[in-house]
PDB file of N, CA and C in Angstrom:
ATOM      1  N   UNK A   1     155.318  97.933 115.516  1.00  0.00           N
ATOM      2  CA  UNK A   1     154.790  97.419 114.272  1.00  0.00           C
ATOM      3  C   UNK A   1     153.387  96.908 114.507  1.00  0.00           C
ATOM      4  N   UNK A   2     152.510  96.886 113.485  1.00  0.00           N
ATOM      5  CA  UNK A   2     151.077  96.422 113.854  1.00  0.00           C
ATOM      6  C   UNK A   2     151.368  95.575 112.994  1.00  0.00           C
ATOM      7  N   UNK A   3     150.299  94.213 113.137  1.00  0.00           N
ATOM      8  CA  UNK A   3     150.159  93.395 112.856  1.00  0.00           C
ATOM      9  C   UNK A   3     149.168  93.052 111.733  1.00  0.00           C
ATOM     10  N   UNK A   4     149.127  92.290 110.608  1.00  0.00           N
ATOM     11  CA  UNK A   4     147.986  91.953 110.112  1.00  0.00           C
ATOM     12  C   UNK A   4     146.439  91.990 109.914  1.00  0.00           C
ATOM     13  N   UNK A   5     145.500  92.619 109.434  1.00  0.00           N
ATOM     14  CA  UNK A   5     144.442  92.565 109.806  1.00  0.00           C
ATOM     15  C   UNK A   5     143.868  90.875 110.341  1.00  0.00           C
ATOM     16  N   UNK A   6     144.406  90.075 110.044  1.00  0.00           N
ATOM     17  CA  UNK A   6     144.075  88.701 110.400  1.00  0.00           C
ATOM     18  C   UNK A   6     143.566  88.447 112.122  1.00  0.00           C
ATOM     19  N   UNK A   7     145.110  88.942 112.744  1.00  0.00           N
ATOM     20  CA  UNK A   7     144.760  88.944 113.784  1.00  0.00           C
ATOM     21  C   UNK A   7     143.396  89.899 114.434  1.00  0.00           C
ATOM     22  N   UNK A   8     142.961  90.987 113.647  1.00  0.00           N
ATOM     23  CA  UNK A   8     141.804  91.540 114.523  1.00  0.00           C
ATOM     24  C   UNK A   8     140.831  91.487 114.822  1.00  0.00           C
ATOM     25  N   UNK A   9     140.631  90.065 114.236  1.00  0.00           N
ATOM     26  CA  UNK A   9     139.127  89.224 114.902  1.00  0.00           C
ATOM     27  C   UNK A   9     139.844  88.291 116.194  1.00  0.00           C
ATOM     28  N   UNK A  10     140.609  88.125 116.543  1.00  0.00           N
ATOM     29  CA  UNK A  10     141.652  87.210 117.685  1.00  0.00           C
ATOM     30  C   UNK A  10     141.639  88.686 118.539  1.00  0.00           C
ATOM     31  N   UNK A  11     142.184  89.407 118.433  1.00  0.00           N
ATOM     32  CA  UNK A  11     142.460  90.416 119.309  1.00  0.00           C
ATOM     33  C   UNK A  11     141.302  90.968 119.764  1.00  0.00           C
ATOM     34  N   UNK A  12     140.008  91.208 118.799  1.00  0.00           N
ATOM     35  CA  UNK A  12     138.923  91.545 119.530  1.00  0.00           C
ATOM     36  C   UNK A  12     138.259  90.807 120.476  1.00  0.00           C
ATOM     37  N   UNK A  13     138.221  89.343 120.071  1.00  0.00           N
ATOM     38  CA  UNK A  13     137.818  88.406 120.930  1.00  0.00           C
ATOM     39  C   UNK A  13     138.724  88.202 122.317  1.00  0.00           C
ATOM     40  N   UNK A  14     139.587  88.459 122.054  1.00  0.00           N
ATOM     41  CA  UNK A  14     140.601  88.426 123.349  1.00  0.00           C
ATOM     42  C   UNK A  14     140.494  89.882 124.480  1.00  0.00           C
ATOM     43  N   UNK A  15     140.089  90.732 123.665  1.00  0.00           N
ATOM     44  CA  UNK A  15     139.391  91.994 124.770  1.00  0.00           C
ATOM     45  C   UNK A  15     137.738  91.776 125.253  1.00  0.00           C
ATOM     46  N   UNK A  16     137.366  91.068 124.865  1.00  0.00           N
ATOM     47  CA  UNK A  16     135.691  90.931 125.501  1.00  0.00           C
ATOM     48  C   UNK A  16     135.902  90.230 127.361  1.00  0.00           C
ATOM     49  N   UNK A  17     134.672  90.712 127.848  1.00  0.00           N
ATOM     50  CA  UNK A  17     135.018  90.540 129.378  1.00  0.00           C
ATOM     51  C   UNK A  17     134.784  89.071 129.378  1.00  0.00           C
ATOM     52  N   UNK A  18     134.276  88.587 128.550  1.00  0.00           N
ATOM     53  CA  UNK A  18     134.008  86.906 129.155  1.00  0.00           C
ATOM     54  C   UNK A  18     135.346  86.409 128.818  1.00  0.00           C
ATOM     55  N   UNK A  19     135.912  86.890 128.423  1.00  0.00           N
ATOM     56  CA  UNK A  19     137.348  86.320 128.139  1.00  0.00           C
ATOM     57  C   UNK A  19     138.458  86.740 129.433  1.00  0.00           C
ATOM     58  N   UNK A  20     138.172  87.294 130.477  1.00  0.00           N
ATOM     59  CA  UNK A  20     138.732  88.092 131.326  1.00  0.00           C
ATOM     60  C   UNK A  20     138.667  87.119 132.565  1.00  0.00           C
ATOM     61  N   UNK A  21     139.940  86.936 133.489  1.00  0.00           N
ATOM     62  CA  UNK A  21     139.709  86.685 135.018  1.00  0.00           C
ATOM     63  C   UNK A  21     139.857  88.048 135.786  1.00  0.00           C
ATOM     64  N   UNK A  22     139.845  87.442 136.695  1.00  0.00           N
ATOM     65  CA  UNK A  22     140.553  88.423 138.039  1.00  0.00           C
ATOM     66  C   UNK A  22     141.488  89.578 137.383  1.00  0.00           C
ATOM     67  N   UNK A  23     141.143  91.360 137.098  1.00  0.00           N
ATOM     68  CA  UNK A  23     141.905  92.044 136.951  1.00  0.00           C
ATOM     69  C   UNK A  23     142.230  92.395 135.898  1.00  0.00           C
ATOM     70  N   UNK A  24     141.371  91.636 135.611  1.00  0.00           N
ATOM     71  CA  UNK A  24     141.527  92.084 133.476  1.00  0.00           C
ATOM     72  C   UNK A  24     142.698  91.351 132.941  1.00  0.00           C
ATOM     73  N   UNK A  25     143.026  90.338 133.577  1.00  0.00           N
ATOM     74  CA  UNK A  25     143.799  89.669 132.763  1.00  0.00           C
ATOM     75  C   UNK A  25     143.437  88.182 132.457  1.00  0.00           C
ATOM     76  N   UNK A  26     143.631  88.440 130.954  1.00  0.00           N
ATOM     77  CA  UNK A  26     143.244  87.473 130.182  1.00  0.00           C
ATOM     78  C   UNK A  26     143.377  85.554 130.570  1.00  0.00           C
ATOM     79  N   UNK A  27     142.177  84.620 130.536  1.00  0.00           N
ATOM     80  CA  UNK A  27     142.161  83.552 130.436  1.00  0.00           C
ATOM     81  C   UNK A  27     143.314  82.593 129.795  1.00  0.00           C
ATOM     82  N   UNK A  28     143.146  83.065 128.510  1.00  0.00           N
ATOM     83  CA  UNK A  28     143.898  82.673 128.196  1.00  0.00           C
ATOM     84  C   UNK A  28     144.535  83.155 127.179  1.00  0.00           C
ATOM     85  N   UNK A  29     145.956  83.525 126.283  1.00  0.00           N
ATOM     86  CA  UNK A  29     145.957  83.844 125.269  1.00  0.00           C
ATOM     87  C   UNK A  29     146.106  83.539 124.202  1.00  0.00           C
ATOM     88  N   UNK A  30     145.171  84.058 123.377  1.00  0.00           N
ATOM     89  CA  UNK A  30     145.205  83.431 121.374  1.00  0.00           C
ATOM     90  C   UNK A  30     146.097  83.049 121.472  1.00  0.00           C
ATOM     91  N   UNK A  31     146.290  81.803 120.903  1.00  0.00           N
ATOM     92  CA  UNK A  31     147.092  81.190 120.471  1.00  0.00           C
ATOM     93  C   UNK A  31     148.228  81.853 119.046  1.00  0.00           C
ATOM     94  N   UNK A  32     147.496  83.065 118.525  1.00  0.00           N
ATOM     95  CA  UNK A  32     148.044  83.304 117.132  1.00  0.00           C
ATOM     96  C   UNK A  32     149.100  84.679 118.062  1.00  0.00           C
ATOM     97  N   UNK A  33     148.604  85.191 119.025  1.00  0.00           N
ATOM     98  CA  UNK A  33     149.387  86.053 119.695  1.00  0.00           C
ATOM     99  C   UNK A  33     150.892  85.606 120.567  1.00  0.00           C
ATOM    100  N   UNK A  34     150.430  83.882 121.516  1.00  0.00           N
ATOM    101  CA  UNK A  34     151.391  83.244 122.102  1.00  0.00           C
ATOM    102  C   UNK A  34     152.730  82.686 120.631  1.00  0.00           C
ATOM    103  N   UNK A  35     151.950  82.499 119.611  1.00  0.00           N
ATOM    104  CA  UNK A  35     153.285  82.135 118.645  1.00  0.00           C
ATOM    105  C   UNK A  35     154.202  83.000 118.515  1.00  0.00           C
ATOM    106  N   UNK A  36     154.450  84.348 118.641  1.00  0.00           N
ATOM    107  CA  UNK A  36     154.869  85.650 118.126  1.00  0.00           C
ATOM    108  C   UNK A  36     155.272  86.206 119.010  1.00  0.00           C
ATOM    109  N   UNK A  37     155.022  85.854 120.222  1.00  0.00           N
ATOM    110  CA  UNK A  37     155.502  86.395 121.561  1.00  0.00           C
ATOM    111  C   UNK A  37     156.905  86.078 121.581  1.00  0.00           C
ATOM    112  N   UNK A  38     157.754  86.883 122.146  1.00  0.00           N
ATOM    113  CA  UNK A  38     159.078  86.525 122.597  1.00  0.00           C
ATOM    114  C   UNK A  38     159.088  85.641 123.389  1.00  0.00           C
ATOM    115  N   UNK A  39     160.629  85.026 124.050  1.00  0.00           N
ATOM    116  CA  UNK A  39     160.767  84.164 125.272  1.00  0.00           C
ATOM    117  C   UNK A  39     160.973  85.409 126.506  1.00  0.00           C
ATOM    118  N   UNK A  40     160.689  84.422 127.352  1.00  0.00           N
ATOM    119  CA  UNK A  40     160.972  85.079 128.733  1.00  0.00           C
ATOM    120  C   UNK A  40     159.870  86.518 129.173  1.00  0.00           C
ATOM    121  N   UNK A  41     158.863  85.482 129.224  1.00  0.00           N
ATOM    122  CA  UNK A  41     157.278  86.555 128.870  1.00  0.00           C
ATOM    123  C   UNK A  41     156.906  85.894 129.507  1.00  0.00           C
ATOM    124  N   UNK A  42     155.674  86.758 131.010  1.00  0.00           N
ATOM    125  CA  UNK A  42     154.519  85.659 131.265  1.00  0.00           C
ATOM    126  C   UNK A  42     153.665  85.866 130.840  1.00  0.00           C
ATOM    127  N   UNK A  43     152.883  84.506 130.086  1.00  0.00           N
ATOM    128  CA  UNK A  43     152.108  84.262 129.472  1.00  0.00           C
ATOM    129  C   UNK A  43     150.797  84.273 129.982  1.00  0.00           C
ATOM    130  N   UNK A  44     151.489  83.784 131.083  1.00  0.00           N
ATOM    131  CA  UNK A  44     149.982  83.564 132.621  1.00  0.00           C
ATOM    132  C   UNK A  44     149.172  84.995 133.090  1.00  0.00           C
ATOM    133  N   UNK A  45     149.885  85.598 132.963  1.00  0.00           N
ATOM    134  CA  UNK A  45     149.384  87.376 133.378  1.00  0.00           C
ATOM    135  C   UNK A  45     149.275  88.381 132.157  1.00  0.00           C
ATOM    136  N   UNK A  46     148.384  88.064 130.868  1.00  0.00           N
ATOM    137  CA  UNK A  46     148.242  89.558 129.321  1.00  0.00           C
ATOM    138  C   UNK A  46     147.003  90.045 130.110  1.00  0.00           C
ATOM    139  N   UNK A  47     146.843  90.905 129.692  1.00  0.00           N
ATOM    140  CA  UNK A  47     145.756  92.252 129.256  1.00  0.00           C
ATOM    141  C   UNK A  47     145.817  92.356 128.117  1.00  0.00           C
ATOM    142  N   UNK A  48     144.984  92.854 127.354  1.00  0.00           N
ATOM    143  CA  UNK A  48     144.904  93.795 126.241  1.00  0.00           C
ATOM    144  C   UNK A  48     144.322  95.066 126.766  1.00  0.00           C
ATOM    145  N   UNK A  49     145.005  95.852 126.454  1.00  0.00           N
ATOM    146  CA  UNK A  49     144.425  97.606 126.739  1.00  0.00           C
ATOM    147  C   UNK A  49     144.342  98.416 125.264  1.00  0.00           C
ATOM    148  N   UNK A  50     142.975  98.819 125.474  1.00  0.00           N
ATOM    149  CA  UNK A  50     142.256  98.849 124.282  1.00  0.00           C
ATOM    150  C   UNK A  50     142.781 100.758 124.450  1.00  0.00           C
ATOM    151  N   UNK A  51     142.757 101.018 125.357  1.00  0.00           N
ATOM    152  CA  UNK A  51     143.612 102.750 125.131  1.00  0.00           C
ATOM    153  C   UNK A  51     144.744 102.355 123.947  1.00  0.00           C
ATOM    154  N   UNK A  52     145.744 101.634 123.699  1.00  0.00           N
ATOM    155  CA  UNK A  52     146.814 101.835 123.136  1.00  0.00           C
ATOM    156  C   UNK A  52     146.468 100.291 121.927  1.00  0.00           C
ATOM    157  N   UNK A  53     145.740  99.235 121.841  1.00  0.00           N
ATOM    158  CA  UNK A  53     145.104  98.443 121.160  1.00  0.00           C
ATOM    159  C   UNK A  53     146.844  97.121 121.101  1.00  0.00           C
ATOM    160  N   UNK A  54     147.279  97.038 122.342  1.00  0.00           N
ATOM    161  CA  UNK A  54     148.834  96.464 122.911  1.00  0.00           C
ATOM    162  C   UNK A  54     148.317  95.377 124.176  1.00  0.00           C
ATOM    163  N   UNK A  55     148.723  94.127 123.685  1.00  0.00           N
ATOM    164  CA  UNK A  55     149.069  93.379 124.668  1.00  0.00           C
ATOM    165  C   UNK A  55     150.128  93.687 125.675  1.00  0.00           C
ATOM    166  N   UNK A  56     150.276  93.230 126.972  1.00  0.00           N
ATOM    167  CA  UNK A  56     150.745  93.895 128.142  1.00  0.00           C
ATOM    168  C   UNK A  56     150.790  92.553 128.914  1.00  0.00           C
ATOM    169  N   UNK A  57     152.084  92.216 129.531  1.00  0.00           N
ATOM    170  CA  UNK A  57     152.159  91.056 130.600  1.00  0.00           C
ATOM    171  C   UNK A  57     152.354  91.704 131.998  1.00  0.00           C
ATOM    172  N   UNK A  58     152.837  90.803 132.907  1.00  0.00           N
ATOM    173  CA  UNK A  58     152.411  91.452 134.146  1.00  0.00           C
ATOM    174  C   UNK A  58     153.619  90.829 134.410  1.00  0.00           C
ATOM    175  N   UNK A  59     155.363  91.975 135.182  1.00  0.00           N
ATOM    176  CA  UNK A  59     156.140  91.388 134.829  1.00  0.00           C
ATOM    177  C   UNK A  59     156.512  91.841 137.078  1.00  0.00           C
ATOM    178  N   UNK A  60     156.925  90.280 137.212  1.00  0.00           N
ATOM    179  CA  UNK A  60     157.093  90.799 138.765  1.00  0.00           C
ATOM    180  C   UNK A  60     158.408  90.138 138.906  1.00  0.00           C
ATOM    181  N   UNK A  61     159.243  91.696 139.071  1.00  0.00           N
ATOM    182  CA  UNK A  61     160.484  92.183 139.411  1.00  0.00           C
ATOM    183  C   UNK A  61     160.938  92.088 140.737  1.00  0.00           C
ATOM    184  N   UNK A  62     162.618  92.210 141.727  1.00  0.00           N
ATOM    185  CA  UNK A  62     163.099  91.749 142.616  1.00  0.00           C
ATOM    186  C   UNK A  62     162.133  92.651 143.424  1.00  0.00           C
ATOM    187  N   UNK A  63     162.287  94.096 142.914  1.00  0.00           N
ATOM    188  CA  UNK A  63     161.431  95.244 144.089  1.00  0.00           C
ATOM    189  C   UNK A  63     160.234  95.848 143.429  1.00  0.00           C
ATOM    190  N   UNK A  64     159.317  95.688 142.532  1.00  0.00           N
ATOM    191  CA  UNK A  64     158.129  96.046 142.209  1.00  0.00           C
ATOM    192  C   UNK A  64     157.458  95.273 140.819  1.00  0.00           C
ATOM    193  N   UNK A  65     155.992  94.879 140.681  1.00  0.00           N
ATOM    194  CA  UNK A  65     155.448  94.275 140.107  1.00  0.00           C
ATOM    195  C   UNK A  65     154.671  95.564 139.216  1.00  0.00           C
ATOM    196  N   UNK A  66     154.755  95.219 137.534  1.00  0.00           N
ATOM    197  CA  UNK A  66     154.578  96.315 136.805  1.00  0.00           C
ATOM    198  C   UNK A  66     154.031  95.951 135.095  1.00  0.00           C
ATOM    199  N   UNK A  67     153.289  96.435 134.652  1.00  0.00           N
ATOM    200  CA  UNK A  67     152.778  95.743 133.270  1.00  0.00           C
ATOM    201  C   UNK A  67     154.058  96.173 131.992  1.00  0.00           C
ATOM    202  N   UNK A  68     154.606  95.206 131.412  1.00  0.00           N
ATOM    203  CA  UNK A  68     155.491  95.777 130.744  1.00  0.00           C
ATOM    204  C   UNK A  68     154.767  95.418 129.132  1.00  0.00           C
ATOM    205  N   UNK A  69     155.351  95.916 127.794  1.00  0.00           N
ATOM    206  CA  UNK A  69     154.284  95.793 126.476  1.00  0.00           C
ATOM    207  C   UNK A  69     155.002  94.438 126.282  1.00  0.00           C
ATOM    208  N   UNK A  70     153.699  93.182 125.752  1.00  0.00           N
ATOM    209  CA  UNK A  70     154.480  92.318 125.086  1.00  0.00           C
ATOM    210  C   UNK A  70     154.541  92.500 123.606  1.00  0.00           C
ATOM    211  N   UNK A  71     156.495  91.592 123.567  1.00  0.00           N
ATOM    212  CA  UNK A  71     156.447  91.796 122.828  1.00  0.00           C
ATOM    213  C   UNK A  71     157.150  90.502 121.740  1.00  0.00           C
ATOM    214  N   UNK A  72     157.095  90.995 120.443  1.00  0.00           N
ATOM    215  CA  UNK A  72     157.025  89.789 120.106  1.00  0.00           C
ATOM    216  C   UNK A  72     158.755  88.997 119.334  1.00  0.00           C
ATOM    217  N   UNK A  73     159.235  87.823 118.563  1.00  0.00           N
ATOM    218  CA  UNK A  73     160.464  87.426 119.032  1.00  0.00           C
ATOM    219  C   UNK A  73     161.778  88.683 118.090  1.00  0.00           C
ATOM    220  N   UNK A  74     161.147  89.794 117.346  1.00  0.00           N
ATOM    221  CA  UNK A  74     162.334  90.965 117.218  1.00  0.00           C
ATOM    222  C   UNK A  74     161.854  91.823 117.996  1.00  0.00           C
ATOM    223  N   UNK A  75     161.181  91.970 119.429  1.00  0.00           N
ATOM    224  CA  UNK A  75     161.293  92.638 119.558  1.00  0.00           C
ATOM    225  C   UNK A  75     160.249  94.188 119.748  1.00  0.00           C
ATOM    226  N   UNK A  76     159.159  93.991 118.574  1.00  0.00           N
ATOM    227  CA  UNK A  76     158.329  94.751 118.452  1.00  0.00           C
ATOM    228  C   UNK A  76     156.973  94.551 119.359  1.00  0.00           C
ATOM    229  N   UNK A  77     156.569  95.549 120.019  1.00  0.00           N
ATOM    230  CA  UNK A  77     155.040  95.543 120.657  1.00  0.00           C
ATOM    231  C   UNK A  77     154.068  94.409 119.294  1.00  0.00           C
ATOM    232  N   UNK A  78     153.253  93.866 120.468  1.00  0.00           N
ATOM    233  CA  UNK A  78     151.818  93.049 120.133  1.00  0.00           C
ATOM    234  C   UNK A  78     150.940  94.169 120.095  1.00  0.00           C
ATOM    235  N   UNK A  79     150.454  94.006 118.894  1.00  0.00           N
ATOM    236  CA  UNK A  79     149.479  95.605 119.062  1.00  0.00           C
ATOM    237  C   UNK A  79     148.203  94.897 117.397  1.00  0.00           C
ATOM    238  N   UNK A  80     146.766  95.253 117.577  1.00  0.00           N
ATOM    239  CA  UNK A  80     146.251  95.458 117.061  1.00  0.00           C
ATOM    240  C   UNK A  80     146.316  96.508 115.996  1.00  0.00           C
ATOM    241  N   UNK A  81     145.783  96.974 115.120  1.00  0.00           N
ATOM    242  CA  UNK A  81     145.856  98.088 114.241  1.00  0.00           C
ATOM    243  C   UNK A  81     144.387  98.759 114.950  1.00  0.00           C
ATOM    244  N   UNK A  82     144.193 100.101 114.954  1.00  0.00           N
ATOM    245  CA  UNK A  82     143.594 100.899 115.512  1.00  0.00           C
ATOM    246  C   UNK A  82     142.210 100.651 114.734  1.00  0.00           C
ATOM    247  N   UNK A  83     141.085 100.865 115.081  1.00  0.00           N
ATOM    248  CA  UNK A  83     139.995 100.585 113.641  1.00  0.00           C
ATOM    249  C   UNK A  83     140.182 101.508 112.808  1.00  0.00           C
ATOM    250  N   UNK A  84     139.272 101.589 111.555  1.00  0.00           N
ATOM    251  CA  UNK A  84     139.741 102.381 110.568  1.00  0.00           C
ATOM    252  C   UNK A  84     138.523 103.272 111.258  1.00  0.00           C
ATOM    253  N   UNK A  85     138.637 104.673 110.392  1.00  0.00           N
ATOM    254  CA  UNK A  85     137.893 106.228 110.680  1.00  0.00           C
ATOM    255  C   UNK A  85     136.781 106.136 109.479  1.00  0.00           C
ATOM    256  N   UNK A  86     135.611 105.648 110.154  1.00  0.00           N
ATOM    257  CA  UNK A  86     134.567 106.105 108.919  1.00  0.00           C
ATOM    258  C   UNK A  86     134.924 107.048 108.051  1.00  0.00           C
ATOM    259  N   UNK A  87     134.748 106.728 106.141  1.00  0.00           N
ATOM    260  CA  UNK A  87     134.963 107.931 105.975  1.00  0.00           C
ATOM    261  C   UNK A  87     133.802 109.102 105.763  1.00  0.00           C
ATOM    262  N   UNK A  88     134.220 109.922 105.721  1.00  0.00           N
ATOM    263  CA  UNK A  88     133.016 111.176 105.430  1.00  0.00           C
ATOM    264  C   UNK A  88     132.634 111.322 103.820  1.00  0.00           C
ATOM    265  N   UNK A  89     131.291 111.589 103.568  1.00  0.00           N
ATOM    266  CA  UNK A  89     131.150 111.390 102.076  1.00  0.00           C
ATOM    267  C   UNK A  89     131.637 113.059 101.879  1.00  0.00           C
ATOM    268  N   UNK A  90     131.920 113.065 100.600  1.00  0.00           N
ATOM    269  CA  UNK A  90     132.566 114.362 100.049  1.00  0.00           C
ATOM    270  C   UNK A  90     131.214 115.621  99.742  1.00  0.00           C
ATOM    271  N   UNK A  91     131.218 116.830 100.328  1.00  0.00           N
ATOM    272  CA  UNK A  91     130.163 117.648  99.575  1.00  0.00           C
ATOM    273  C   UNK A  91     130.084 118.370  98.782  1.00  0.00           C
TER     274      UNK A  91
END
């Protein structure tokens, strides 16, 4: 499910590099994204990956460490809406 246009001034600001530590993962996250998040998420380790426009935690398992989509409390991916497609004028 995508989310609101509301959030896509939060989500853009949350992909800029000054917003970034070590690895591309995020400082800290919007607060409008942490409300909506499920439990049992680390919060400490998002990305946003602008290939798929989806928040992503960093989930470290008994035998391998792996980005899984976050998501939010039914369930559904954190995801931006894609930008819109200039349109073309008609000829």
């Amino acid at each position: 499910m995508k989310y609101p246009l509301a959030l896509l001034p939060i989500l853009a600001l949350a992909a800029c590099d000054d917003g970034l530590q070590r690895d591309g993962f995020l400082r800290e996250v919007p607060p409008e994204v942490a409300a909506i998040a499920g439990p049992n998420q680390n919060l400490q380790a998002v990305k946003f990956l602008e290939e798929d426009n989806c928040f992503w935690y960093e989930h470290v398992g008994p035998v391998e460490t792996t980005l899984l989509p976050l998501r939010s409390n039914r369930g559904r991916p954190i995801c931006a809406a894609p930008p819109a497609e200039p349109e073309t004028p008609a000829s």
